[in-house]
Structures are given as structure tokens and as C-alpha cells.
Protein backbone atom coordinates (compact mmCIF):
# COMPACT_ATOMS: atom_id res chain seq x y z
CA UNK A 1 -113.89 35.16 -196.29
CA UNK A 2 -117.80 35.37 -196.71
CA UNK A 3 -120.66 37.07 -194.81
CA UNK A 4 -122.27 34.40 -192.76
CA UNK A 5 -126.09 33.64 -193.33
CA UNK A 6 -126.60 34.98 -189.66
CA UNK A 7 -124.83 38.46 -190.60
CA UNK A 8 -127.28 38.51 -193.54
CA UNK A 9 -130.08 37.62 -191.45
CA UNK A 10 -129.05 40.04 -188.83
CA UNK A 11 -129.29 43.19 -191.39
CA UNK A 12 -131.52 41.99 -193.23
CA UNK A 13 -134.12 42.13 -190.71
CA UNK A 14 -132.75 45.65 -189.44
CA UNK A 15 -133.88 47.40 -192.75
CA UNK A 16 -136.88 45.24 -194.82
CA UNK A 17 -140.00 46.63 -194.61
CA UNK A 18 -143.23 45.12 -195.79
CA UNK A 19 -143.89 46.00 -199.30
CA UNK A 20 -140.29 46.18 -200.35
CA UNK A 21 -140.10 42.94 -202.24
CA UNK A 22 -136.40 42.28 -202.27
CA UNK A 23 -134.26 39.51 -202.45
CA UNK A 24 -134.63 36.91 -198.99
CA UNK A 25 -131.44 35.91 -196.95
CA UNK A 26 -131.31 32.71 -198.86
CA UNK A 27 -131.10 34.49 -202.39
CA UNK A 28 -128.40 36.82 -201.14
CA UNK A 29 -126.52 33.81 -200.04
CA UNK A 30 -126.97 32.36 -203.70
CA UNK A 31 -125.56 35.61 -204.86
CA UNK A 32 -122.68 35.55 -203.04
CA UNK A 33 -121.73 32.21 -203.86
CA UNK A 34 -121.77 33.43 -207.71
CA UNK A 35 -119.66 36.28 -206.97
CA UNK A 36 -117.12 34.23 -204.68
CA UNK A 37 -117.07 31.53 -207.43
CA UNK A 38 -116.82 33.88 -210.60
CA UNK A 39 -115.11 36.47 -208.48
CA UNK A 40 -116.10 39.82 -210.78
CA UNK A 41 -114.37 42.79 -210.19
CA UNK A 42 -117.31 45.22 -211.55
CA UNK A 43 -120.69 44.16 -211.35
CA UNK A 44 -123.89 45.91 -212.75
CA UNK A 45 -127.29 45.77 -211.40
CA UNK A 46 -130.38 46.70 -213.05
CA UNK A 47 -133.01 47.65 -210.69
CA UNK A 48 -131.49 49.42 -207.28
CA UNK A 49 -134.96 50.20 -206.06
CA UNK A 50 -134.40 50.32 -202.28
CA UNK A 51 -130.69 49.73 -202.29
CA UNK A 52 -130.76 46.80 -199.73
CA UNK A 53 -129.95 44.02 -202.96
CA UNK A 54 -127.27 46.97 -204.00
CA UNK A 55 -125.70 47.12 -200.20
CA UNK A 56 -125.25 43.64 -199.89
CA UNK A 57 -123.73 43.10 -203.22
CA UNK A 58 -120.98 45.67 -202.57
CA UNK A 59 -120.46 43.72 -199.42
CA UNK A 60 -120.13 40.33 -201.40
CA UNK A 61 -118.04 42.51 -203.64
CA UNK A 62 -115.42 43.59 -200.66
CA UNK A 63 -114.76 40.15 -199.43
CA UNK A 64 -112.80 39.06 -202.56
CA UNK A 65 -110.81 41.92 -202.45
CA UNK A 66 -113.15 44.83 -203.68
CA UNK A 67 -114.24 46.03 -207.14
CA UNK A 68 -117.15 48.53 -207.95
CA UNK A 69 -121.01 48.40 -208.38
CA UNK A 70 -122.91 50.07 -210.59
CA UNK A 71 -126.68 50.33 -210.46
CA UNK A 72 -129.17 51.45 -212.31
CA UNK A 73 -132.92 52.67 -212.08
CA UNK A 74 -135.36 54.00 -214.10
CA UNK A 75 -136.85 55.87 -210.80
CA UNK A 76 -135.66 58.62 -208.79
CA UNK A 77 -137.82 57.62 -205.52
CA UNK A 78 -138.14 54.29 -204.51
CA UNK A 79 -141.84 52.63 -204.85
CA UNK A 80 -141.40 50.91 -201.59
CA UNK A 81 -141.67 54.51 -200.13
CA UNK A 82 -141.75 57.14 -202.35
CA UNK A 83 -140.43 59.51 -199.58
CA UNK A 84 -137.04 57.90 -199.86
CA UNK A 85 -134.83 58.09 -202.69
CA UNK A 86 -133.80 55.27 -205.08
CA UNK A 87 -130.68 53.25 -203.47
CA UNK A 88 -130.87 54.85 -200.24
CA UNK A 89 -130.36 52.16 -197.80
CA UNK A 90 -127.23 50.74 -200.10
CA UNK A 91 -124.35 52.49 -197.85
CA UNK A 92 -126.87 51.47 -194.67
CA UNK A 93 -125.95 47.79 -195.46
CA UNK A 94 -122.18 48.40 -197.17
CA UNK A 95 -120.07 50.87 -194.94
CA UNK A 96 -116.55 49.76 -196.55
CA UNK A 97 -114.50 51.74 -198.21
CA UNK A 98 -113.10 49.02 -200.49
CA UNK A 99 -115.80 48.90 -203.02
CA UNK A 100 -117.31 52.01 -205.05
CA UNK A 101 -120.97 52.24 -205.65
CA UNK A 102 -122.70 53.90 -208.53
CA UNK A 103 -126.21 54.64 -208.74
CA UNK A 104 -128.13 55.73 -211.53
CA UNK A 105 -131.74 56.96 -211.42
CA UNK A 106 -133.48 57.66 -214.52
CA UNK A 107 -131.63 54.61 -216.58
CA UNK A 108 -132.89 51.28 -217.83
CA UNK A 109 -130.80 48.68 -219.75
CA UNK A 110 -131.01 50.36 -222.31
CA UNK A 111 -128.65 53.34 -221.34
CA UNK A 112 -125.42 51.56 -220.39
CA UNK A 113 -122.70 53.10 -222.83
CA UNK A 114 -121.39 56.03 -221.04
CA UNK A 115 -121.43 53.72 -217.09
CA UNK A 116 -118.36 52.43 -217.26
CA UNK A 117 -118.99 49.50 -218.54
CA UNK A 118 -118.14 46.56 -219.62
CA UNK A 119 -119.21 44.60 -216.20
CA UNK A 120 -118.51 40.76 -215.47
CA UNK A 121 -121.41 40.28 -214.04
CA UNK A 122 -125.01 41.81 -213.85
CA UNK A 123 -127.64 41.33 -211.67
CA UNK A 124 -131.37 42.11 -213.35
CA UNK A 125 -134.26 42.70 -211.19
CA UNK A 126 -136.19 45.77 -212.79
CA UNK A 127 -139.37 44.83 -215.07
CA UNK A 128 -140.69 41.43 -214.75
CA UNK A 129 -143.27 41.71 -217.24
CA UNK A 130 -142.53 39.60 -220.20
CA UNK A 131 -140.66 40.34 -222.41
CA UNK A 132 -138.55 42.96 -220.40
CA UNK A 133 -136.40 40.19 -218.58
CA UNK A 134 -135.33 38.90 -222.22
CA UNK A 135 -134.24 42.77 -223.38
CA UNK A 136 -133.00 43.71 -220.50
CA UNK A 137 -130.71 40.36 -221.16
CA UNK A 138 -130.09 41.09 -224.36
CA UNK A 139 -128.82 44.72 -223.38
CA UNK A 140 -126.70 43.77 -220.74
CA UNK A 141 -125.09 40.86 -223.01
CA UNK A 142 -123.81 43.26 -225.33
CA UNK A 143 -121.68 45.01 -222.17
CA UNK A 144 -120.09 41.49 -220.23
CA UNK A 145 -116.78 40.73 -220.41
CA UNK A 146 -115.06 37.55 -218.12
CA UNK A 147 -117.72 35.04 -216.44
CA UNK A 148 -120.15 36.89 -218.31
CA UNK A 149 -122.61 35.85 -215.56
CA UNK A 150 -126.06 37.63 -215.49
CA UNK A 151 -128.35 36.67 -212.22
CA UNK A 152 -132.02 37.08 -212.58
CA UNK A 153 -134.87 37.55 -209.77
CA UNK A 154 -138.20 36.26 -209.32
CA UNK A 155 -138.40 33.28 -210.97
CA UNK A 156 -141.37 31.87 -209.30
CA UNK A 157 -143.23 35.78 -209.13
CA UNK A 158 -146.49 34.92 -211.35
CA UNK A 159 -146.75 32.12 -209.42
CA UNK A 160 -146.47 33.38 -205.83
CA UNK A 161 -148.70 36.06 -206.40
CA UNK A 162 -151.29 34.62 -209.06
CA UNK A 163 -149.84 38.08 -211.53
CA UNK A 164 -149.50 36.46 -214.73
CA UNK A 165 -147.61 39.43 -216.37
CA UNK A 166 -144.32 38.69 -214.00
CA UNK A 167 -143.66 35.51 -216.26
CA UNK A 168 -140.59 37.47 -217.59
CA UNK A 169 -138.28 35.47 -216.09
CA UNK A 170 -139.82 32.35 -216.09
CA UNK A 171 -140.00 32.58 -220.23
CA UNK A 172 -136.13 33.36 -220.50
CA UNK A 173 -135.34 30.25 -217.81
CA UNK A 174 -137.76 28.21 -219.74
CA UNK A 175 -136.03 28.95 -223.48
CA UNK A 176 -132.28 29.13 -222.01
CA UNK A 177 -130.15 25.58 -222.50
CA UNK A 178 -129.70 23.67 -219.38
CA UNK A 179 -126.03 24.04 -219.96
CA UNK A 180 -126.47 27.87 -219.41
CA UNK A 181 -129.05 28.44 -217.15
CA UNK A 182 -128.47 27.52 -212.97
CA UNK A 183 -131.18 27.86 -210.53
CA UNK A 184 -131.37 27.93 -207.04
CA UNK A 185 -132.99 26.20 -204.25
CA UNK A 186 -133.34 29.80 -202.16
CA UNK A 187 -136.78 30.96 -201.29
CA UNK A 188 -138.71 27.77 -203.33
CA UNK A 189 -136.36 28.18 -206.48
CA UNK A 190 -137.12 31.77 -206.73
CA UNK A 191 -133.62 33.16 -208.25
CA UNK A 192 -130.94 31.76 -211.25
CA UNK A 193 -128.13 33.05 -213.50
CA UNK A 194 -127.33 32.50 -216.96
CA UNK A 195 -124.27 31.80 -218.36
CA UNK A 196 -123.62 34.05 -221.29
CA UNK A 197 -120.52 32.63 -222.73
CA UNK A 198 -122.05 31.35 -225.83
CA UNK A 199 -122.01 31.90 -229.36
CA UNK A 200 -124.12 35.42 -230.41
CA UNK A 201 -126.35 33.12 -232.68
CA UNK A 202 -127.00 30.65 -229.94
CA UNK A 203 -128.69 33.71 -227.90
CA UNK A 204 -130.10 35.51 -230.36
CA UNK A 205 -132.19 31.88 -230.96
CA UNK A 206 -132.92 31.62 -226.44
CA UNK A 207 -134.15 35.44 -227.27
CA UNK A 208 -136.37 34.78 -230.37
CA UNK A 209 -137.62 31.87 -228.75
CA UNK A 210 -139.13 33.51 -225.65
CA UNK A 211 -139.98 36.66 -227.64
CA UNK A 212 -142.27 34.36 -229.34
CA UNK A 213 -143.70 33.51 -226.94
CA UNK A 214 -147.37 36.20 -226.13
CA UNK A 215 -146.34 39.14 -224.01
CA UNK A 216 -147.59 40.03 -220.35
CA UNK A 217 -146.25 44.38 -220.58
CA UNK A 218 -149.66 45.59 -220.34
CA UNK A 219 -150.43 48.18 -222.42
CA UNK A 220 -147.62 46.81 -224.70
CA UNK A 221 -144.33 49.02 -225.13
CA UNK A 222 -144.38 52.36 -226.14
CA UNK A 223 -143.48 53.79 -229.00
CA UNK A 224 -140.88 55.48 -227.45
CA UNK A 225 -139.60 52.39 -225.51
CA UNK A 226 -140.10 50.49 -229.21
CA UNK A 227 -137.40 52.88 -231.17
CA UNK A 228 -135.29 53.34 -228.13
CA UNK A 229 -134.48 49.26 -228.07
CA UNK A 230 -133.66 48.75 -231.93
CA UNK A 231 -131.79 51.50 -231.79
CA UNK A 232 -129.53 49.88 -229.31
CA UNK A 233 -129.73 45.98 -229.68
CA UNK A 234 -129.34 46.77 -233.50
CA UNK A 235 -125.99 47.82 -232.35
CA UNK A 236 -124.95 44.59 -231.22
CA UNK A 237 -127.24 41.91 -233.22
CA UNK A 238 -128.04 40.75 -236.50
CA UNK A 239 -130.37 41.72 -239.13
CA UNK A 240 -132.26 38.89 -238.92
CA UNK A 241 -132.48 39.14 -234.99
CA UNK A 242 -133.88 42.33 -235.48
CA UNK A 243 -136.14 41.59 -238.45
CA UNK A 244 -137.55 38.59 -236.23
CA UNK A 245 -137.95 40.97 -232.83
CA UNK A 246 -139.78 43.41 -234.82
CA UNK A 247 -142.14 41.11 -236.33
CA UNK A 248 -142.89 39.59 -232.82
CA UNK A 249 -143.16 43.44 -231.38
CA UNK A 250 -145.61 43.88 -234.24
CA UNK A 251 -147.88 41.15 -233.24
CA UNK A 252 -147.97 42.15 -229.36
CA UNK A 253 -148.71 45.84 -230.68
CA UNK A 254 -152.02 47.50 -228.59
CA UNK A 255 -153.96 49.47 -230.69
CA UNK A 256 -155.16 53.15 -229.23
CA UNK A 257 -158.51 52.19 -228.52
CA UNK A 258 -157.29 49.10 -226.50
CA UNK A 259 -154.91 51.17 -224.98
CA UNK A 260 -157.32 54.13 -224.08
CA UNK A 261 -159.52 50.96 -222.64
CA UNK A 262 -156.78 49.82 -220.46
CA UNK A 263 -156.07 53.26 -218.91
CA UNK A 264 -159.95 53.95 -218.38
CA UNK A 265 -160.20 50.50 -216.38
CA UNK A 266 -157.07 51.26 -214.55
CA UNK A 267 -158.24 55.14 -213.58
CA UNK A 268 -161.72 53.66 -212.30
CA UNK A 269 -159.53 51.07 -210.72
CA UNK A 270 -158.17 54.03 -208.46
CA UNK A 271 -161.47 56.13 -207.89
CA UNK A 272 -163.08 52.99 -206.74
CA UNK A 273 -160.60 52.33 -204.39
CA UNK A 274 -160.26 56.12 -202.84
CA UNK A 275 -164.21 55.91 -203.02
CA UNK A 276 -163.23 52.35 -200.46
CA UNK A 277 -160.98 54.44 -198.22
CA UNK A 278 -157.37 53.51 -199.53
CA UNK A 279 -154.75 55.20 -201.04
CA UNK A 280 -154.86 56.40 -204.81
């Protein structure tokens, strides 16, 4: 069985709200082809944000016979609408009882080892400033077992809205072998997976390769973020990997003054605008 383009339409329309940015009707039917062709029995998510992408899933999920979804978020409230919570419109769109649904606030990619984990397939729609798409990939990797299918979002993002720091995914896409990568038609080639069963070398080279490549995070990562990642993909990948990543982290590195810049630009950004009668 499958959910019906017209079912997804139906409820889709019931609960998007302008401003939400989730997947389109098209991409969820992409989605659900993967998971009725791969058929995971767990699948992880990184990035519930509203919860409708999460709902749907589990639904997708239920029709080959059930399994569990976990999610994860490094927000408590969701920026759609800060007065709801993270996820909360997931059991809206999945009312079954034949899939379990776990959401995480206050996670990232980065904090997968005590989830229950490993996953068959992920879904990674969080950060799409470059080069978050490629860790959050690497991450993620390093917990797959089975298809080892991992289904990215926004390809086409820096293009649609002229924001040149969403090129996160497009990088990755760009540096991944045609044998591994598998984009869609849905919403103007907007959404694609990656096929992850190949040798550790062969994607520690697709990693180093769009690593390489000048970053869009803006002000850079923080130190915080910096440690946090070796710490865990130096679990997982080689020495030279590493060596490589840090010398690329190194070169994408804001000093304080730039940063201290950035923040003044941005906090005149907002006075400006309350000055103009919006929101802060």
C-alpha cells in the first residue's frame, strides 16, 4: 500500500503555514518511494522543526509494516512559530499506532550514540549552510546499517532564494559520484539521496572534496562546534581525514574582529528594522 499524492495533498494543505519551509507534496512522494523501495525499519531524521516532514515519514514508515522514527533538533521551539514546540504537528499528520516516534530537541548530528541507533536510513534537513550538509553526512554515515540511504533537502535553496550560504547541499550533490547520488524531479529538482554503501576512503575523498570547497556558515563554526565534531568524526575516520578537515576548518577560520563585525552589522540589521515597524 502507499499514501496517494491526493492524501498528501489533502493534509498537507490542512497544516502548512507560510514561513514553514518544509518539504512540498511532490518531495514527500519522492520520500516515500525511497522508503517503499529500500523498505527501512528505523529511520533517523535530522531536523524535525515543525514535525509535518516527521508525521509523514512515520506514515510512509506504517505502510510497509511499521518501524520507528527518530528525530532530532537542535531547538526546543520551532522557528516557524516559536509558540509551538519542536515536532508538534508530527502525531497531527501520523495517528497510527504501528510506528514509534522519537523526538529529540537540543541534538544535532553530532549527538547520535545513546538514540538508538544504528538507522537504515536518515533524512537531513537541519543546517544548509555549507559545510553543515557534508558533517552532518559524515555523522550520520558512521550510524547506517542496510540501504544505508541518507535523503537530503533543498537542493536548489541558494538558488530559489538568491541566499548563497544554503549551497550545503548543492556542494555534497556536486562532489558525490553519479553512481551514489539520485535526484529528483519534485519541486524543480529540489530533493536527492545518497547512497552510502561505499568504501570509507571513497567518502572520506566526496567529503574532502566539498570541504574544500570556501564555506557559506557565517560567522564560521564555533569553537565549541569545532572540538565537538573531531571529537566525534575522529571516532569513525582516518587520520588523514581528519588532518585534511582541520586544515580546511583552519582556512575558513573568522578572526574576532571579523566576527565582532558580523554581529555589529547583524544587531543594526535588527534596530533598523524595529526602527521600520517589523519584528526584531
Amino acid at each position: 500500500m502507499i499514501v496517494e499524492l491526493s492524501e498528501i495533498n489533502v493534509l498537507h494543505k490542512k497544516f502548512l503555514r507560510p514561513g514553514f519551509g518544509t518539504t512540498t507534496p511532490d518531495e514527500l512522494l519522492f520520500i516515500q518511494q525511497v522508503i517503499q523501495t529500500y523498505k527501512p525499519k528505523k529511520i533517523l531524521e535530522i531536523g524535525t522543526a515543525s514535525g509535518l516532514t516527521t508525521g509523514f515519514i512515520a506514515r510512509f514508515l506504517d505502510q510497509i509494516g511499521g518501524g520507528h522514527v527518530t528525530s532530532v533538533d537542535i531547538s526546543s521551539r520551532f522557528f516557524g512559530d516559536p509558540s509551538q514546540n519542536v515536532g508538534y504537528l508530527t502525531r497531527e499528520i501520523y495517528t497510527g499506532t504501528e510506528v514509534g516516534i522519537t523526538i529529540e530537541t537540543g541534538r544535532s548530528s553530532l549527538d547520535l550514540e545513546d538514540l538508538g541507533g544504528p538507522w537504515d536510513l536518515a533524512f537531513i534537513d537541519a543546517s544548509h549552510n555549507h559545510p553543515w550538509p557534508t558533517i552532518d553526512t559524515l555523522a550520520v554515515a558512521a550510524h547506517l546499517n542496510g540501504p544505508r540511504i541518507v535523503l537530503h533537502h533543498d537542493l536548489q535553496l541558494f538558488r530559489r532564494f538568491k541566499a548563497f550560504q544554503g549551497i550545503g547541499p548543492r556542494v555534497l550533490f556536486n562532489e558525490t559520484p553519479e553512481r551514489h547520488r539520485h535526484a529528483s524531479s519534485a519541486n524543480r529538482w529540489n530533493i536527492f539521496y545518497m547512497d552510502l554503501t561505499m568504501p570509507q576512503d571513497l567518502l572520506e575523498e566526496v567529503a574532502l572534496n566539498a570541504l574544500s570547497m570556501p564555506w557559506t556558515v557565517q560567522p564560521a563554526l564555533r569553537r565549541g562546534d569545532v572540538a565537538k565534531i573531531f571529537q566525534v568524526l575522529g571516532q569513525t575516520y582516518s587520520a588523514g581525514f581528519m588532518k585534511e578537515f582541520e586544515e580546511c576548518e583552519k582556512q575558513n577560520r573568522w578572526s574576532k574582529f571579523a566576527r565582532a563585525m558580523f554581529h555589529l552589522r547583524v544587531r543594526k540589521a535588527k534596530i533598523v528594522k524595529m526602527l521600520n515597524g517589523g519584528p526584531a
